[in-house]
PDB file of N, CA and C in Angstrom:
ATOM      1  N   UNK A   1      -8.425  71.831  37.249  1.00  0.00           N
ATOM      2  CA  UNK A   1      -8.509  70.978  36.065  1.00  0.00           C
ATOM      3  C   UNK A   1      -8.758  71.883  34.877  1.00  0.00           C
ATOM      4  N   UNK A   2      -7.713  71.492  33.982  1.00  0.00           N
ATOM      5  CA  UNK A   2      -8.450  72.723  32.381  1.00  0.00           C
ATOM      6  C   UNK A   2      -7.925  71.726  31.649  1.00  0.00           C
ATOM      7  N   UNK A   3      -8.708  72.588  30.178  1.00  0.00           N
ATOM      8  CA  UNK A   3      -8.493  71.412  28.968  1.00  0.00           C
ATOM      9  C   UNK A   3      -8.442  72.992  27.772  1.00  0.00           C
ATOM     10  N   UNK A   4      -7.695  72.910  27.076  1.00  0.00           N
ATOM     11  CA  UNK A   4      -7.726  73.651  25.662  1.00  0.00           C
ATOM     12  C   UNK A   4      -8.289  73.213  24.703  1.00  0.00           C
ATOM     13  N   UNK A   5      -8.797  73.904  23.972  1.00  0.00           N
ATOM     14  CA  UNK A   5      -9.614  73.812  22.835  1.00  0.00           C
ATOM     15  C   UNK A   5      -9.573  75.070  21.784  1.00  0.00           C
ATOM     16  N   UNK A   6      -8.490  74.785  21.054  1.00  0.00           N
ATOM     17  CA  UNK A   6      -8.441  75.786  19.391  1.00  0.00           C
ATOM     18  C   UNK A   6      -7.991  77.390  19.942  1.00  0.00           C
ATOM     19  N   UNK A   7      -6.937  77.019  20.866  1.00  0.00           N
ATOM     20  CA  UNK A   7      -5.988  78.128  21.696  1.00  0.00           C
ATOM     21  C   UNK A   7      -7.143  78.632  22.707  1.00  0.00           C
ATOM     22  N   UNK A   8      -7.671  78.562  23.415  1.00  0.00           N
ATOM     23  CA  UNK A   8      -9.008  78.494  24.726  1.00  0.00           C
ATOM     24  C   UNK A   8      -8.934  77.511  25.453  1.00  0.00           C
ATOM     25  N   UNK A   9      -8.922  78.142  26.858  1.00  0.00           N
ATOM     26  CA  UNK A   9      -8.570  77.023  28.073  1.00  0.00           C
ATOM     27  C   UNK A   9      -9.604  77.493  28.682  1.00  0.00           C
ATOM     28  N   UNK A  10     -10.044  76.603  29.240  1.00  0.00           N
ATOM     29  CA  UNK A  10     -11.618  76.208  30.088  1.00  0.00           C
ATOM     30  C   UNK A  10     -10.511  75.288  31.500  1.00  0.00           C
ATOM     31  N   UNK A  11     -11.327  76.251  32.464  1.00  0.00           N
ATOM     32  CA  UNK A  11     -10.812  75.459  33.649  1.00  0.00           C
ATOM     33  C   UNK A  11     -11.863  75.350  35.007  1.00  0.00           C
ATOM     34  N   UNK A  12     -11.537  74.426  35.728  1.00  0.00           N
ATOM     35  CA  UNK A  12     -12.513  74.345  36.616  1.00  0.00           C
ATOM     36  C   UNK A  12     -11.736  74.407  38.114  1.00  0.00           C
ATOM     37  N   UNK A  13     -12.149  75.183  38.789  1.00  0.00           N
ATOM     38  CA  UNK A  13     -11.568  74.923  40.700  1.00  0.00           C
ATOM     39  C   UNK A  13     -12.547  73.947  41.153  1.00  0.00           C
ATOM     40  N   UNK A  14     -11.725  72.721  41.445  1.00  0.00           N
ATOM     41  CA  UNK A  14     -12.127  71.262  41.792  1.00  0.00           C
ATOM     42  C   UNK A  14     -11.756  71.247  43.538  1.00  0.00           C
ATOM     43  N   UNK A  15     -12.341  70.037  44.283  1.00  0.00           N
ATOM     44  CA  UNK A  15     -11.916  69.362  44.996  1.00  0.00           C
ATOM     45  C   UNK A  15     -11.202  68.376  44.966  1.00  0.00           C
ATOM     46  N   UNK A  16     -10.079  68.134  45.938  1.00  0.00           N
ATOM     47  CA  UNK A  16      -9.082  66.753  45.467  1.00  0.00           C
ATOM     48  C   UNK A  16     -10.137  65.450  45.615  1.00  0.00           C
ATOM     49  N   UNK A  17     -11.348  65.950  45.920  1.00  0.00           N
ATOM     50  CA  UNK A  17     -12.065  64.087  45.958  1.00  0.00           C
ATOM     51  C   UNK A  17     -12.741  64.225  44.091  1.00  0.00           C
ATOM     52  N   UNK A  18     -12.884  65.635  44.041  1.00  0.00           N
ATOM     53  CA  UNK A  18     -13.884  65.138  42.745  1.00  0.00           C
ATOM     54  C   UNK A  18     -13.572  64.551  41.413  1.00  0.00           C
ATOM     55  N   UNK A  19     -14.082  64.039  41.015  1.00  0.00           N
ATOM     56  CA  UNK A  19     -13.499  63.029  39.811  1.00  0.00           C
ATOM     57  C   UNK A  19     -13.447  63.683  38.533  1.00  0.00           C
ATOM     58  N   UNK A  20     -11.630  63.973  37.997  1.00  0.00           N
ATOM     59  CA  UNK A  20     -11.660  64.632  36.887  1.00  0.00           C
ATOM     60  C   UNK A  20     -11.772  64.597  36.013  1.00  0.00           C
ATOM     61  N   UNK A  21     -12.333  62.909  35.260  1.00  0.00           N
ATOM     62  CA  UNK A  21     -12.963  62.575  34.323  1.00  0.00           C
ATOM     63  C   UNK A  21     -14.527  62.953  34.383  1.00  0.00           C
ATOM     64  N   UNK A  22     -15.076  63.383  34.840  1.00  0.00           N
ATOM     65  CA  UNK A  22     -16.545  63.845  34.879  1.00  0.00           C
ATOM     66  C   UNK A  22     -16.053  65.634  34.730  1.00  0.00           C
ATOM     67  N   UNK A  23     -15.125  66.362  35.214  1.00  0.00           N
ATOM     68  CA  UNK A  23     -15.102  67.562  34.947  1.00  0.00           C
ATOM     69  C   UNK A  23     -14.863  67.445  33.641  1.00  0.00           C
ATOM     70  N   UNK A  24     -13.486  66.754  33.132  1.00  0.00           N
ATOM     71  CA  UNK A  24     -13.310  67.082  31.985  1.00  0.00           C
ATOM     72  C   UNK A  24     -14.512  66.984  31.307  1.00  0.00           C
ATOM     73  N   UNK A  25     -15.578  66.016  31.328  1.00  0.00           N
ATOM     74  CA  UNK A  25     -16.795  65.670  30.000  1.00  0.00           C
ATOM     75  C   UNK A  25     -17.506  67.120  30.116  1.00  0.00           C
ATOM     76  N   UNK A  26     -17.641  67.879  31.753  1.00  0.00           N
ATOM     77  CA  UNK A  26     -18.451  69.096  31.804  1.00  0.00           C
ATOM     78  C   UNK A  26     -17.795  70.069  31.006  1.00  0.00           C
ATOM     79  N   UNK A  27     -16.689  70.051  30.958  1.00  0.00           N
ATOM     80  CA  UNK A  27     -16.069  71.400  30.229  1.00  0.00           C
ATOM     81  C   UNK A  27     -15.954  70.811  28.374  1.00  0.00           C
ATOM     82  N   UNK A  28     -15.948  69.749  28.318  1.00  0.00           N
ATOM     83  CA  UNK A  28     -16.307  69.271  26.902  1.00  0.00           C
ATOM     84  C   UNK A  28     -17.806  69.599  26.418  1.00  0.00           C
ATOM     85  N   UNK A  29     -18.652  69.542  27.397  1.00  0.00           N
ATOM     86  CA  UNK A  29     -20.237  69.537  27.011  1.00  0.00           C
ATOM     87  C   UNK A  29     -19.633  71.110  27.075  1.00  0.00           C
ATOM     88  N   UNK A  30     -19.889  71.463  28.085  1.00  0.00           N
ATOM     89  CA  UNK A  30     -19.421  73.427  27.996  1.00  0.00           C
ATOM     90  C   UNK A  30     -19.651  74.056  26.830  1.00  0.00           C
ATOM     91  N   UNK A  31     -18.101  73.412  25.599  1.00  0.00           N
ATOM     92  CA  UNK A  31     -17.437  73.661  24.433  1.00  0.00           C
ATOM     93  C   UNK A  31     -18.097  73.478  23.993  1.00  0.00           C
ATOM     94  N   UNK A  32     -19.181  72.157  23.847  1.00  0.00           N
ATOM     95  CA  UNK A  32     -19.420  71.717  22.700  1.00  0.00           C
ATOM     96  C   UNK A  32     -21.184  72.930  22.636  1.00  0.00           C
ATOM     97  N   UNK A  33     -21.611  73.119  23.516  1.00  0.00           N
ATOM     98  CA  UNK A  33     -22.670  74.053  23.528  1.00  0.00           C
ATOM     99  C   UNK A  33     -22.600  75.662  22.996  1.00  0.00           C
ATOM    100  N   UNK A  34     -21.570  76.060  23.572  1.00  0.00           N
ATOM    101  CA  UNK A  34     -20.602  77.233  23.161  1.00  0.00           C
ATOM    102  C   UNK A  34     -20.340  77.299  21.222  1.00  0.00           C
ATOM    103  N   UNK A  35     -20.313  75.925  21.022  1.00  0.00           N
ATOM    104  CA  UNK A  35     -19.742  75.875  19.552  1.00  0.00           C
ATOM    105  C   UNK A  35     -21.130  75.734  18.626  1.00  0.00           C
ATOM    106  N   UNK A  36     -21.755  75.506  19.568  1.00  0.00           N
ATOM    107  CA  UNK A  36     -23.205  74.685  18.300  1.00  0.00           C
ATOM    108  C   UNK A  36     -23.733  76.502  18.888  1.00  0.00           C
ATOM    109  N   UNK A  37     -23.781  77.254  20.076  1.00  0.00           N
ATOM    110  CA  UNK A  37     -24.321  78.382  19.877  1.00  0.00           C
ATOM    111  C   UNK A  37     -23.977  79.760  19.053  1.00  0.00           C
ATOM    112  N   UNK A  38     -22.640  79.204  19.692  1.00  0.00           N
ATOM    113  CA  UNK A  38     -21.692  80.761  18.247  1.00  0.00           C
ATOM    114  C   UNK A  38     -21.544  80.284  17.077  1.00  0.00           C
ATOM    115  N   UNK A  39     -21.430  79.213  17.109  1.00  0.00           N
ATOM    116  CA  UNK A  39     -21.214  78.555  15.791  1.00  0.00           C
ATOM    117  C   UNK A  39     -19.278  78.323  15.983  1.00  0.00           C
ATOM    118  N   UNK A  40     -18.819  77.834  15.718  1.00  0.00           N
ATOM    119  CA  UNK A  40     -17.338  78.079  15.881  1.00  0.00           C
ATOM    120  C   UNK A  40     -16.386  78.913  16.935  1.00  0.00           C
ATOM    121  N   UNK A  41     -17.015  78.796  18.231  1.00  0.00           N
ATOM    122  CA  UNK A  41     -16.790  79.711  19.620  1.00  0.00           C
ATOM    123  C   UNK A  41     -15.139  79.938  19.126  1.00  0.00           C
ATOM    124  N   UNK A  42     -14.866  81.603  19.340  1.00  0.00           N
ATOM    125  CA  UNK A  42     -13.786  82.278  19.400  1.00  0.00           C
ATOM    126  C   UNK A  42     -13.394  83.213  21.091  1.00  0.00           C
ATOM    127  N   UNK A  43     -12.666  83.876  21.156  1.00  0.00           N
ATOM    128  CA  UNK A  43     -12.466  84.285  22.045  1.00  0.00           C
ATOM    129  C   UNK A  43     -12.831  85.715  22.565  1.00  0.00           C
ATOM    130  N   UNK A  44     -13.284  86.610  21.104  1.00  0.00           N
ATOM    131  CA  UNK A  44     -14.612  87.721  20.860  1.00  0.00           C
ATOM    132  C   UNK A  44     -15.524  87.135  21.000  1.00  0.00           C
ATOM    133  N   UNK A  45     -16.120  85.922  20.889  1.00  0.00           N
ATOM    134  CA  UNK A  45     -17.587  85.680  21.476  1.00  0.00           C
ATOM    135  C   UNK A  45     -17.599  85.739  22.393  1.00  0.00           C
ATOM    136  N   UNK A  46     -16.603  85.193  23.543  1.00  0.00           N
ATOM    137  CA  UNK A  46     -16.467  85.058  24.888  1.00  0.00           C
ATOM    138  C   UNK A  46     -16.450  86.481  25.308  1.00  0.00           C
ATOM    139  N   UNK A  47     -16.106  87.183  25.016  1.00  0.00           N
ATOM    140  CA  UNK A  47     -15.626  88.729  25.471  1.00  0.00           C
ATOM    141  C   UNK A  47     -16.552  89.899  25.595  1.00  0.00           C
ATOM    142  N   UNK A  48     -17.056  89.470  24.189  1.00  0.00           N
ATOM    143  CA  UNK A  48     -18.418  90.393  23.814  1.00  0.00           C
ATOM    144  C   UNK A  48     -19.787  89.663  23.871  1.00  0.00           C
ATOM    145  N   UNK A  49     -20.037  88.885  24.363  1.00  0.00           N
ATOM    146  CA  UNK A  49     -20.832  87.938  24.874  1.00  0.00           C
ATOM    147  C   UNK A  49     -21.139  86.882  26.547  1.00  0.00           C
ATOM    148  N   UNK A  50     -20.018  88.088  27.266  1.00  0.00           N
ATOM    149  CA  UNK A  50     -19.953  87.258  28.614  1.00  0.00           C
ATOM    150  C   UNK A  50     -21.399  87.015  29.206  1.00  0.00           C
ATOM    151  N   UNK A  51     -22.270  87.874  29.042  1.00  0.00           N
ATOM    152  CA  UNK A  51     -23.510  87.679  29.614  1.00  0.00           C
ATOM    153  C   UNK A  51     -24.414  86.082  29.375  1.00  0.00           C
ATOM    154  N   UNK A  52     -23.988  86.000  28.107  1.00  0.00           N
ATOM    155  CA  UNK A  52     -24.715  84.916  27.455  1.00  0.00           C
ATOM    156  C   UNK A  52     -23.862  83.502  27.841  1.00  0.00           C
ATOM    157  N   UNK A  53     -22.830  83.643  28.104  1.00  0.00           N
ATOM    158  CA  UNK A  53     -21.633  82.610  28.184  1.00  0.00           C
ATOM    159  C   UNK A  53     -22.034  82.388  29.991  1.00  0.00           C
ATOM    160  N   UNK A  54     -22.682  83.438  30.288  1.00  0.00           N
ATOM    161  CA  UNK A  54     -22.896  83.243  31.937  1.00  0.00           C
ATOM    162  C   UNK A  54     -24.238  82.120  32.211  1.00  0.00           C
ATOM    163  N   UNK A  55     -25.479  83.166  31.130  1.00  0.00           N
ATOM    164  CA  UNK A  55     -26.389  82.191  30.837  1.00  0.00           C
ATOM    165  C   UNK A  55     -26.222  80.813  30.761  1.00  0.00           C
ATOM    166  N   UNK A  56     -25.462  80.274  29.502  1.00  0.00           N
ATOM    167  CA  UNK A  56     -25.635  79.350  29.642  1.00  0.00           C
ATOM    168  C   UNK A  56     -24.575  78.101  30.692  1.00  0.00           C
ATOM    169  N   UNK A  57     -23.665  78.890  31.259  1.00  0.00           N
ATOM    170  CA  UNK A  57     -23.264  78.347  32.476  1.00  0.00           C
ATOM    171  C   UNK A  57     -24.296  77.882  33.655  1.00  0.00           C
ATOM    172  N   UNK A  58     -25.116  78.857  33.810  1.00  0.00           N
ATOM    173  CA  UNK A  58     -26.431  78.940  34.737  1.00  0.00           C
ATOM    174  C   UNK A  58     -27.067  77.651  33.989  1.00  0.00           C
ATOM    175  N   UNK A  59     -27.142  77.604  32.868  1.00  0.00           N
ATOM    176  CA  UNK A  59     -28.332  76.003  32.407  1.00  0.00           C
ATOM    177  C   UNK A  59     -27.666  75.082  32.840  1.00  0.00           C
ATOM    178  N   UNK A  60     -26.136  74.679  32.575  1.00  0.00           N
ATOM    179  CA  UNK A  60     -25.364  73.642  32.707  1.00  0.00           C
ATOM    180  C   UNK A  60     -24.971  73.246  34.135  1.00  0.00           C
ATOM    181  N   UNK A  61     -24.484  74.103  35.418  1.00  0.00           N
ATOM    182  CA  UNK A  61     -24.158  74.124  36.662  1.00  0.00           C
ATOM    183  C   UNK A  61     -25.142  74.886  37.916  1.00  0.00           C
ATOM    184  N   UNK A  62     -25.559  74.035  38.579  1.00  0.00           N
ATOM    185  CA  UNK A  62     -26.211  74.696  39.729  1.00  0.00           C
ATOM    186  C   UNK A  62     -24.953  74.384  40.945  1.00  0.00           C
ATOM    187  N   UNK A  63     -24.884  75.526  41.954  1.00  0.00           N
ATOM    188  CA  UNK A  63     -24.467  75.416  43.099  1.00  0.00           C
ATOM    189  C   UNK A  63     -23.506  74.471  43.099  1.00  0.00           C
ATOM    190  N   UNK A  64     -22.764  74.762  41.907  1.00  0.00           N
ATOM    191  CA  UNK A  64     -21.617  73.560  41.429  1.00  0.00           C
ATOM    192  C   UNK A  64     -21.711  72.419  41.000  1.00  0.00           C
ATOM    193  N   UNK A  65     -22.661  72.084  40.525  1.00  0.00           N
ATOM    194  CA  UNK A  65     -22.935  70.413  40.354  1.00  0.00           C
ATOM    195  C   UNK A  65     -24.073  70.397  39.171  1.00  0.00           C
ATOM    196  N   UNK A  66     -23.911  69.061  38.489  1.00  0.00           N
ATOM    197  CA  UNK A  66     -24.253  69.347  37.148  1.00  0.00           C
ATOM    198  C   UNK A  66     -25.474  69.588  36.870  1.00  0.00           C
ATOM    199  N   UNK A  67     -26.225  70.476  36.992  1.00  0.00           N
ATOM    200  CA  UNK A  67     -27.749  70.678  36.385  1.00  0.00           C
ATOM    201  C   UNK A  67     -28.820  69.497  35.256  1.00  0.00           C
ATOM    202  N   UNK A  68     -27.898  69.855  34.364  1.00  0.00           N
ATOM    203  CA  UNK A  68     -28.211  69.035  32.746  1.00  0.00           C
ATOM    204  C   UNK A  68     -27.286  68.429  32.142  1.00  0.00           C
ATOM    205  N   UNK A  69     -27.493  67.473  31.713  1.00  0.00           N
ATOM    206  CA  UNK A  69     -26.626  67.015  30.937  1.00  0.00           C
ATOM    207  C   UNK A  69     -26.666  66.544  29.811  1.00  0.00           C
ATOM    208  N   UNK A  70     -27.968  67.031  29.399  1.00  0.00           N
ATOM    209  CA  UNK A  70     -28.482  67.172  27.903  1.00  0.00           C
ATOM    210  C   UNK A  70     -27.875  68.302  27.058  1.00  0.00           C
ATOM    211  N   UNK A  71     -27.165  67.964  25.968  1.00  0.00           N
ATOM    212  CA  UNK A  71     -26.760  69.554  25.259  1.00  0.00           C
ATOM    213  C   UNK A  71     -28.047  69.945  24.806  1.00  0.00           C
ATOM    214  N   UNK A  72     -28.889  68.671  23.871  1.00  0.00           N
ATOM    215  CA  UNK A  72     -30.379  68.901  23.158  1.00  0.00           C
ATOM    216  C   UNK A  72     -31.657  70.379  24.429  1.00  0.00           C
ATOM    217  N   UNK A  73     -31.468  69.213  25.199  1.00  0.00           N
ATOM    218  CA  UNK A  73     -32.396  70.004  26.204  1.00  0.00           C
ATOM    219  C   UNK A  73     -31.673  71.792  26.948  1.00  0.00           C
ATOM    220  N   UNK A  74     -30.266  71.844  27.052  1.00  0.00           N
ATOM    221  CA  UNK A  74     -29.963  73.151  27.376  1.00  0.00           C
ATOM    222  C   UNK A  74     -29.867  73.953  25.926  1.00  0.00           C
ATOM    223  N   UNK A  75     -29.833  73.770  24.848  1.00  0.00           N
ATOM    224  CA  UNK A  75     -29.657  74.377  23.106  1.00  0.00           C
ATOM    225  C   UNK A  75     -31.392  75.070  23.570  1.00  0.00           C
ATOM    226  N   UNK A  76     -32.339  73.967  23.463  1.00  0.00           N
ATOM    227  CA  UNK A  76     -33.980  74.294  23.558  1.00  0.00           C
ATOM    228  C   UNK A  76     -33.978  75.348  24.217  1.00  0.00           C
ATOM    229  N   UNK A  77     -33.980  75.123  25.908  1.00  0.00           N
ATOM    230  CA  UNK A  77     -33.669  76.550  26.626  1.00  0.00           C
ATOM    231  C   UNK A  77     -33.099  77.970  26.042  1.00  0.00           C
ATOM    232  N   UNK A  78     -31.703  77.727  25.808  1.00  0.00           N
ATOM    233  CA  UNK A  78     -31.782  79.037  25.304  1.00  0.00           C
ATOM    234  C   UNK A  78     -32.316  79.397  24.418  1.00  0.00           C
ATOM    235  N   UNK A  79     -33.194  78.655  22.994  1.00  0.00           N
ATOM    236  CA  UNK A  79     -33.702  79.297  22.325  1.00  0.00           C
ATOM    237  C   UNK A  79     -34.685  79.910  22.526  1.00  0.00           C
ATOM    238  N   UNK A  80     -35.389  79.528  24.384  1.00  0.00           N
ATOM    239  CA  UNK A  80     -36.852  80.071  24.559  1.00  0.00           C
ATOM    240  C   UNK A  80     -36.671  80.803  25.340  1.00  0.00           C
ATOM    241  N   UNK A  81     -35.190  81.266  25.690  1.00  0.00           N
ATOM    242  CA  UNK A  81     -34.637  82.157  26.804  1.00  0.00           C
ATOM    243  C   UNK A  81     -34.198  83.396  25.547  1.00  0.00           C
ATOM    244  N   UNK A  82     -33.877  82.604  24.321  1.00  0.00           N
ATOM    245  CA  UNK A  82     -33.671  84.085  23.113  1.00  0.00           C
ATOM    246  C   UNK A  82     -35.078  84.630  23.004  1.00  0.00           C
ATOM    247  N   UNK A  83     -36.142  83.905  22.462  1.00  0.00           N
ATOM    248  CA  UNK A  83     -37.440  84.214  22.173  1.00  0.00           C
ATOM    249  C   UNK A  83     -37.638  85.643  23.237  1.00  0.00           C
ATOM    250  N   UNK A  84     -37.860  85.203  24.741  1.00  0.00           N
ATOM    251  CA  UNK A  84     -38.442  85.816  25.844  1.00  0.00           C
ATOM    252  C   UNK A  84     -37.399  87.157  25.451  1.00  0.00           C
ATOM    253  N   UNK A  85     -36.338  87.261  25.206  1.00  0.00           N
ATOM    254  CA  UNK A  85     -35.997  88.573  25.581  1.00  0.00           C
ATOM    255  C   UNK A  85     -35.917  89.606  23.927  1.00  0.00           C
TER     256      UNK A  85
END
């Protein structure tokens, strides 16, 4: 399942049972976290920033399945995950 966004494709390796209206909203929340953190996510943020793009994959997905689904509550995190380091 992928979706583009402003020439950037976000994709996910699914199961044929899992429902791709719930991936798509994950890879929308994804974007939309990505955009409120870079501010206008490009494809040098992604590049020169994979570490952080991993991070906050780690807030959003555990062991494949959705962690949070708060953008408010994963934004907080990383700001106390910026603080700590």
């Amino acid at each position: 399942i992928y979706r583009r966004y402003a020439g950037l494709y976000f994709s996910l390796c699914v199961d044929s049972t899992d429902n791709e209206l719930v991936c798509l909203e994950i890879i929308h929340l994804f974007v939309e976290i990505l955009d409120h953190y870079f501010g206008n996510v490009r494809e040098l943020d992604l590049v020169y920033n994979f570490h952080k793009v991993f991070v906050i994959t780690d807030e959003l997905v555990l062991s494949g399945e959705l962690q949070e689904s708060s953008k408010k509550v994963i934004l907080d995190r990383l700001g106390i995950l910026e603080r700590i380091e």
